[in-house]
Protein backbone atom coordinates (compact mmCIF):
# COMPACT_ATOMS: atom_id res chain seq x y z
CA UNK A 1 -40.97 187.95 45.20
CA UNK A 2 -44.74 187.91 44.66
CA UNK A 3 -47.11 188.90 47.72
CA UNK A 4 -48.68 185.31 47.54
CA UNK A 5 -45.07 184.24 47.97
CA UNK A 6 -43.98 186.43 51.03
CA UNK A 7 -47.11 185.61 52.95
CA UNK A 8 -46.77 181.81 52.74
CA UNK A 9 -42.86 182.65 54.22
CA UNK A 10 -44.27 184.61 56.84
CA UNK A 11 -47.27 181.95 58.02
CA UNK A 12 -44.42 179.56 57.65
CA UNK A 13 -42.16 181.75 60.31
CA UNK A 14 -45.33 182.11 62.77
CA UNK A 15 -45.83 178.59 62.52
CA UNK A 16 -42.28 177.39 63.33
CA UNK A 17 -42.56 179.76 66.49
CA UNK A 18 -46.22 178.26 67.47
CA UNK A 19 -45.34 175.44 66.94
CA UNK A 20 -41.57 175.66 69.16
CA UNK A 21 -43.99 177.34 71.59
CA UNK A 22 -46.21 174.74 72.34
CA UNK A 23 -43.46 172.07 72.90
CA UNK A 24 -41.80 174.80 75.53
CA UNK A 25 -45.04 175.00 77.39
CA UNK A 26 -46.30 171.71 77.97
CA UNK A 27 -43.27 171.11 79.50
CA UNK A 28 -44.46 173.03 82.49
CA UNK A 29 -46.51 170.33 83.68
CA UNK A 30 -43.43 167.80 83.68
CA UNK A 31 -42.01 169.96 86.62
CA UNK A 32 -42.75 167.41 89.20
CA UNK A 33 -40.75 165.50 91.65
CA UNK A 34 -38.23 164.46 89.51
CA UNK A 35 -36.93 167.34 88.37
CA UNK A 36 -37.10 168.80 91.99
CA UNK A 37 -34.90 165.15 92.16
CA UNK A 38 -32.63 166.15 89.70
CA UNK A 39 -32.01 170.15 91.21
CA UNK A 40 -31.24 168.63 94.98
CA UNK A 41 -28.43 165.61 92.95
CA UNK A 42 -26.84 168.30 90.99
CA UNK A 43 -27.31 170.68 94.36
CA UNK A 44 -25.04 168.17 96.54
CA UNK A 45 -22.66 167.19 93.55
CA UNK A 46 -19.24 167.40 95.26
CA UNK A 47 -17.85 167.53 91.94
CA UNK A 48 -19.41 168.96 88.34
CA UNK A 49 -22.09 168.57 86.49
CA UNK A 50 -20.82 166.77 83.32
CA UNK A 51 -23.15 166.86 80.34
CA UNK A 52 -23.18 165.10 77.64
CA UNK A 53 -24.55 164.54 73.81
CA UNK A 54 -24.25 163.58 70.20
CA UNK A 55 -25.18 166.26 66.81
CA UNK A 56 -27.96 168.56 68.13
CA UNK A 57 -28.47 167.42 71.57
CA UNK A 58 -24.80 168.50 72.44
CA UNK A 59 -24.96 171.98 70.95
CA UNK A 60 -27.69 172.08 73.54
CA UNK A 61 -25.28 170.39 75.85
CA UNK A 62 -23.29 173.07 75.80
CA UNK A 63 -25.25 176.16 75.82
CA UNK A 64 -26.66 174.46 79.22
CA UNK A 65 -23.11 174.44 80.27
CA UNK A 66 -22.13 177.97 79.96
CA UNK A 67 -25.69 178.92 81.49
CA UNK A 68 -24.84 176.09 84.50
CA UNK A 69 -21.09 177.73 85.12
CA UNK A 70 -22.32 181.32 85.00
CA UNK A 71 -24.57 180.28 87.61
CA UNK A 72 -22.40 179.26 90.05
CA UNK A 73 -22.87 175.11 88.90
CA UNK A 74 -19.52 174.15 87.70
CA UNK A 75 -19.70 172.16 84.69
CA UNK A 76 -18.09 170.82 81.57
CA UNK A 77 -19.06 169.28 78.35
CA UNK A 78 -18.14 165.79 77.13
CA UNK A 79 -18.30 164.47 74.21
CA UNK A 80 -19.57 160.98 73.53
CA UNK A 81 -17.37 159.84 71.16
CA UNK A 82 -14.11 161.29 72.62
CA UNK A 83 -15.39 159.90 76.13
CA UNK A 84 -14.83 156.29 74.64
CA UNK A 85 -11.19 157.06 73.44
CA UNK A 86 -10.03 158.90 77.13
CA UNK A 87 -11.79 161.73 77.93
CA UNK A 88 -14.07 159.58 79.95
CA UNK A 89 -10.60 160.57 82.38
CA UNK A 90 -12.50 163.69 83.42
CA UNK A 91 -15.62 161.77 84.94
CA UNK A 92 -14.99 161.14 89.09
CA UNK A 93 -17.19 159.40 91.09
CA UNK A 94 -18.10 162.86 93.05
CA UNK A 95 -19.66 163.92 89.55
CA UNK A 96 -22.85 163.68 87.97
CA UNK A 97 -23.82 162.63 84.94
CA UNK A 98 -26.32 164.74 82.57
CA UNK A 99 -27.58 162.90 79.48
CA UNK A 100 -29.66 164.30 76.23
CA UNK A 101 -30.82 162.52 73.99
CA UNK A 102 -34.40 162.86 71.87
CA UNK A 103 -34.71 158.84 70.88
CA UNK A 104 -33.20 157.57 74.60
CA UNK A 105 -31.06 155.52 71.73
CA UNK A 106 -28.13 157.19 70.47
CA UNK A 107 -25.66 154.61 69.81
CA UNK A 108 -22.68 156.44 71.42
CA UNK A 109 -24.47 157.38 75.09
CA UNK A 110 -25.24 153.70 74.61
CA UNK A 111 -21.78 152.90 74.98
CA UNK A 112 -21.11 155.20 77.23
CA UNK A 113 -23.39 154.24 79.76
CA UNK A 114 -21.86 150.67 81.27
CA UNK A 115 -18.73 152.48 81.91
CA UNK A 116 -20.31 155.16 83.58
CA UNK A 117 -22.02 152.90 85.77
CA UNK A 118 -18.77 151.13 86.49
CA UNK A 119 -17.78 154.82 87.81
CA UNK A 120 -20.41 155.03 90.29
CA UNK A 121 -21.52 158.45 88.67
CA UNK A 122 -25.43 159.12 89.02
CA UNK A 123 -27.48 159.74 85.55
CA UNK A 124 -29.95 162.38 84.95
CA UNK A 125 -31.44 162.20 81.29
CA UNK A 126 -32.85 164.52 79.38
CA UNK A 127 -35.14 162.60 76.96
CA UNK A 128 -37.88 162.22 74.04
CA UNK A 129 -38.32 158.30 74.76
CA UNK A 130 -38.61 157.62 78.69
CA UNK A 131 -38.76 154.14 77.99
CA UNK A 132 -35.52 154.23 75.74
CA UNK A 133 -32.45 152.21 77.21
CA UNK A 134 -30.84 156.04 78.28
CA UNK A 135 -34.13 156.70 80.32
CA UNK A 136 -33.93 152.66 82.17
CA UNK A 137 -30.40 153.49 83.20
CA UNK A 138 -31.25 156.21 84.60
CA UNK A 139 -31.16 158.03 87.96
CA UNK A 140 -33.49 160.78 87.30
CA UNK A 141 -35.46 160.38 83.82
CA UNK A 142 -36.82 163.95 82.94
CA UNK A 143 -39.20 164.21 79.88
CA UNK A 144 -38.42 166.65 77.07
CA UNK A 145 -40.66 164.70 74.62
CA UNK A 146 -42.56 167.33 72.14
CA UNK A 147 -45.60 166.57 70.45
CA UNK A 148 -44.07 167.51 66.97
CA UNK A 149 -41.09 168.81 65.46
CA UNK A 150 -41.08 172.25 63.35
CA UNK A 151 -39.43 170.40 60.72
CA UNK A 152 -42.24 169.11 57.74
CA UNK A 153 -40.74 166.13 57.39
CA UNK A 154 -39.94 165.75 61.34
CA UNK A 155 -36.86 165.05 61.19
CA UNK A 156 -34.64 168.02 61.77
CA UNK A 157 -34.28 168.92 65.35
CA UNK A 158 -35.82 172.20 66.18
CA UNK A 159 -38.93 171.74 68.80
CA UNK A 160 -37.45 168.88 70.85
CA UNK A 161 -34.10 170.99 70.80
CA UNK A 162 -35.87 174.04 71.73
CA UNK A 163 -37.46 172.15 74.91
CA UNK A 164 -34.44 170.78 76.20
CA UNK A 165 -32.70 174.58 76.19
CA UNK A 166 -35.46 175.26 77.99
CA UNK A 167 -35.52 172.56 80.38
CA UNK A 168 -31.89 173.20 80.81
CA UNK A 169 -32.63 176.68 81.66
CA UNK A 170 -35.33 175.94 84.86
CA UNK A 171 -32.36 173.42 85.84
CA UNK A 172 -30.01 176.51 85.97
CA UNK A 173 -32.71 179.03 87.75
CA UNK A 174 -33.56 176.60 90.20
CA UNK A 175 -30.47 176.08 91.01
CA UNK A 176 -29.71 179.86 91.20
CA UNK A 177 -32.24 180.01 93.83
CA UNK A 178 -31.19 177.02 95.82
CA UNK A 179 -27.74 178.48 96.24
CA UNK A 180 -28.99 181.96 97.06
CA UNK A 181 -26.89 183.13 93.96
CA UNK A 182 -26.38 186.95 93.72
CA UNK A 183 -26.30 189.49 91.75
CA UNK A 184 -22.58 190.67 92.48
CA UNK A 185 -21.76 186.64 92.26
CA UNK A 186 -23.08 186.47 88.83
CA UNK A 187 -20.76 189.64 88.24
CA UNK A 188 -17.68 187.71 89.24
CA UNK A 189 -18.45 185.00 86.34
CA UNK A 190 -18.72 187.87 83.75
CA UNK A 191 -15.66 190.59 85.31
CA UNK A 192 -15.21 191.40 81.35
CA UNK A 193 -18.48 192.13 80.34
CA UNK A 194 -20.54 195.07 80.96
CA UNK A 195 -23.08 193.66 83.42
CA UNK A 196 -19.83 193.05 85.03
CA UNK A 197 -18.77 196.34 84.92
CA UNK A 198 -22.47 197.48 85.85
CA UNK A 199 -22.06 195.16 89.14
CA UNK A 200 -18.54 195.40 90.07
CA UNK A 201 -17.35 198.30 89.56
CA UNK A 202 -17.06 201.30 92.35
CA UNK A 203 -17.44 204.70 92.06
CA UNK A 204 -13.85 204.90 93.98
CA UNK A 205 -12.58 202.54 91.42
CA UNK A 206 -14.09 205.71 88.63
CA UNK A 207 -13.69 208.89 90.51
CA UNK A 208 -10.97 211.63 90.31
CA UNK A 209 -9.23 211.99 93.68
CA UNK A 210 -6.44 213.99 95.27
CA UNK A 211 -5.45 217.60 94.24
CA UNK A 212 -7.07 216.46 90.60
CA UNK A 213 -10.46 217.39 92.47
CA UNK A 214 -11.68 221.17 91.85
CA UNK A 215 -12.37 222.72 95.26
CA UNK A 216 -12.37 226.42 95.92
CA UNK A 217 -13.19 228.44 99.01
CA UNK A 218 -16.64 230.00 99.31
CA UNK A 219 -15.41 233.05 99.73
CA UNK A 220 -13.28 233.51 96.99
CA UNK A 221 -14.21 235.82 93.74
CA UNK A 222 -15.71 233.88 91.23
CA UNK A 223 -13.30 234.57 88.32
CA UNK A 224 -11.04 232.43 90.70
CA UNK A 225 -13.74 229.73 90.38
CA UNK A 226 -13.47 229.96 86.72
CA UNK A 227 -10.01 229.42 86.71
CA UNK A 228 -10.45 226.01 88.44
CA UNK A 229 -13.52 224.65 86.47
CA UNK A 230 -11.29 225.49 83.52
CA UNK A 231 -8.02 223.69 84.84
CA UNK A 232 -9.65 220.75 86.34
CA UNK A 233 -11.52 219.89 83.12
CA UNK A 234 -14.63 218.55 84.45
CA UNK A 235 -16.91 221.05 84.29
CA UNK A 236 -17.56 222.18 87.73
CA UNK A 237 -16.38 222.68 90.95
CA UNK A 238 -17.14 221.98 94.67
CA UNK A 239 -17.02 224.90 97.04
CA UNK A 240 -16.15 224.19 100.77
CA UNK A 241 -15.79 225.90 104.31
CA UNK A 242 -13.44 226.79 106.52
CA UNK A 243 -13.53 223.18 107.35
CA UNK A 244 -13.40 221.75 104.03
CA UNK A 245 -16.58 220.67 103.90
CA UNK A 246 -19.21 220.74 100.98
CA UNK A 247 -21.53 223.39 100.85
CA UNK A 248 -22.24 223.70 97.17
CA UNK A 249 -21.15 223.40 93.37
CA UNK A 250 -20.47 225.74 90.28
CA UNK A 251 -21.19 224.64 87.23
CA UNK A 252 -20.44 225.41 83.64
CA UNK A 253 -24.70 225.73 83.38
CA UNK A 254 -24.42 227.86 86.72
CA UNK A 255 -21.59 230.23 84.97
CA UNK A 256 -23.69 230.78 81.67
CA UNK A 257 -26.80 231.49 84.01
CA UNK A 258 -25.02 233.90 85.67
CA UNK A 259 -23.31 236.02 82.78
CA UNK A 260 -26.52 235.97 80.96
CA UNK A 261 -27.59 238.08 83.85
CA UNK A 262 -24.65 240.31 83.85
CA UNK A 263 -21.60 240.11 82.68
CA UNK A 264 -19.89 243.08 85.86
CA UNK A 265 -18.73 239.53 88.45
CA UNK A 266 -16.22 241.41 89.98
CA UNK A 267 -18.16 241.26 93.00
CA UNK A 268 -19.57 238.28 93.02
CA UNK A 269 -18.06 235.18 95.36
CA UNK A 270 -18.82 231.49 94.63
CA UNK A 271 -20.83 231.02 97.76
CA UNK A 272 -23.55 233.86 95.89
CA UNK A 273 -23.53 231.88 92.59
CA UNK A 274 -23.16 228.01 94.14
CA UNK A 275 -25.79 225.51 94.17
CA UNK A 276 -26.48 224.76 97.42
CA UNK A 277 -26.85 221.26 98.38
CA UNK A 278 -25.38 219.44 95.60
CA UNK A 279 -26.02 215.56 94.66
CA UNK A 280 -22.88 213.52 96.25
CA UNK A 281 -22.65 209.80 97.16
CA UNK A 282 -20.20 207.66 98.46
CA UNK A 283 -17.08 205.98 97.29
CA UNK A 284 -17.66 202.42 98.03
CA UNK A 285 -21.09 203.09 95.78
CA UNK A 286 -21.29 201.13 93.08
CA UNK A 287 -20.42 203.04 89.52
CA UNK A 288 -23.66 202.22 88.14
CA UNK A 289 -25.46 203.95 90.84
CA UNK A 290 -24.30 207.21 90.14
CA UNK A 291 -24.63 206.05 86.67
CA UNK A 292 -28.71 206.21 87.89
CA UNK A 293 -28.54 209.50 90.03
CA UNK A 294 -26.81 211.58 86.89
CA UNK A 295 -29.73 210.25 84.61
CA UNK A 296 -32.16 210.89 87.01
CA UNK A 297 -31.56 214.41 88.00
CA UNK A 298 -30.06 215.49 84.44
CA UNK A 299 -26.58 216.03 85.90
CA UNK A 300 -23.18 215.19 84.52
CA UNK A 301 -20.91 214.69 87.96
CA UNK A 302 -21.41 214.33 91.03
CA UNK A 303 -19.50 214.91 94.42
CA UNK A 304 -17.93 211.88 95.79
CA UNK A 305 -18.04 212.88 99.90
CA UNK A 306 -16.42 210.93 103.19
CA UNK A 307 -17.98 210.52 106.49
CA UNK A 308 -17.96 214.13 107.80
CA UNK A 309 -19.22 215.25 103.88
CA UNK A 310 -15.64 216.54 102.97
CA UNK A 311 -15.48 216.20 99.30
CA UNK A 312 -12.85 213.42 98.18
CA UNK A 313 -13.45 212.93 94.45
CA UNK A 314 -15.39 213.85 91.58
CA UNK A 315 -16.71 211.56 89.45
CA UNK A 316 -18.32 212.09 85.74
CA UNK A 317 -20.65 210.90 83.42
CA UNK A 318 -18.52 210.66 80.54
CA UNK A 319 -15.91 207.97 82.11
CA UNK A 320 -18.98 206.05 83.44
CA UNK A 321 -19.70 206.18 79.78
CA UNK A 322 -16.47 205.02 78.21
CA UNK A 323 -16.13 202.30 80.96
CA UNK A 324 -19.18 200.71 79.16
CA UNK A 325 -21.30 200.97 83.30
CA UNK A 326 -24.35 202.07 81.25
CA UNK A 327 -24.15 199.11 78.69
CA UNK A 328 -27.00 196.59 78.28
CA UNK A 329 -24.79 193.62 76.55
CA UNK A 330 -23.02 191.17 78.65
């Protein structure tokens, strides 16, 4: 490929995005009361949002499905042509309707649209043409008209398409906010993924617990202490009272420090080699929490304590790891 010939493919990509761009952001200044029309019909929708489209427009369809469910908007997706031959069965009364269409004129919504007024269901559009027969029978007529497609020829859809994801997308949000959606309700929607994980997950749900926990008595030499960092396989151990509470933690690091100093630690108890005041949290903490607190102070467990600080677990960075908490991906 000659230079001449991959610049004119990479003014062609810049354009397409310019050009996709634009169409997204003059929609901002279609935000006006009917949309804000549109959020408060789909906000008091006893039933779903159905939404519907032909080629293009219900690909989009779709995608604004999953993004409306995941929100806490249940939806579903119907299909024009299979509405006509029964699965117009799925549309109640308590619904509403959600239309795309760029030209207002697709032959199929057209059919669609006397029964669905025979229903009783109200019509939002999503539309190029808001004087098209879609937009007239209409409820709530929102624009997604672009000034030009990113196709040369203007006919494939890519701009137009791009603005009604979009405009699907502030439908979602504002939604979102309407319903005071949270974070951990989000979670509930997405239990298998790792934002999930990240959101659900508890660090008593992660932790070791029981005798599994290495615990030794401050007093006690520190060869002992060995013994039970190397038999409870996590790399350190908490050291505790004479009431079982936490007062420090030995660590593989703290051992190494220590023999590099001397190697004679026949005298030498776990209280003089502890770290005092070791990071701990809580069991009904969420996993990626502690996920945080390791990264943040460079530490690879940390003390899981109760109410009076009696240590209860242990919990490590390496199954926070494996359970995917630390994952960006959904």
């Amino acid at each position: 490929m000659s230079k001449l010939e991959s610049n004119a493919i990479v003014e062609k990509g810049k354009e397409v995005i310019r050009i996709e761009a634009e169409a997204v952001a003059a929609l901002e200044k279609r935000i006006d009361e009917n949309f804000a029309k549109a959020v408060e019909l789909i906000y008091h929708c006893k039933g779903r949002v159905v939404v519907t489209g032909m080629g293009k427009s219900g690909i989009v369809a779709r995608k604004i499905v999953a993004t409306l469910n995941s929100t806490g908007t249940p939806s579903l997706f119907l299909h024009p042509s299979d509405a006509v031959h029964g699965d117009l069965g799925m549309v109640r009364r308590e619904d509403v309707i959600i239309c795309i269409s760029k030209s207002g004129d697709t032959l199929e919504l057209h059919n669609l649209l006397p029964m669905l007024k025979r229903i009783g269901v109200p019509i939002i559009s999503l539309v190029g043409n808001t004087s098209s027969k879609l937009a007239q029978s209409s409820d709530v007529v929102l624009d997604v008209s672009v000034k030009e497609e990113a196709c040369p020829y203007d006919l494939a859809p890519t701009s137009s398409t791009t603005a009604t994801l979009a405009l699907g997308d502030a439908l979602a949000m504002a939604l979102l906010q309407k319903r005071n959606f949270t974070e951990e309700e989000f979670a509930l929607y997405h239990p298998g993924g790792n934002l999930g994980k990240r959101l659900l997950l508890k660090v008593e749900e992660m932790m070791i617990s029981g005798d599994a926990v290495p615990k030794v008595k401050r007093e006690i030499p520190v060869r002992d202490a060995i013994f039970e960092i190397t038999s409870k396989r996590l790399g350190a151990t908490c050291v505790v009272d004479g009431d079982d509470k936490l007062v420090g933690i030995i660590t593989d690091g703290d051992l190494r420090r220590l023999l590099q100093k001397t190697t004679d630690v026949a005298h030498i108890t776990a209280e003089m080699m502890m770290t005092k005041h070791p990071k701990t949290i809580m069991k009904d903490t969420l996993a990626a929490v502690a996920l945080q607190e390791m990264e943040a102070h460079s530490i690879t467990q940390l003390v899981v304590v109760d109410g009076n600080h009696r240590p209860i677990g242990m919990i490590h960075l390496h199954e926070l790891v494996k359970a995917g908490i630390g994952g960006e991906n959904l």
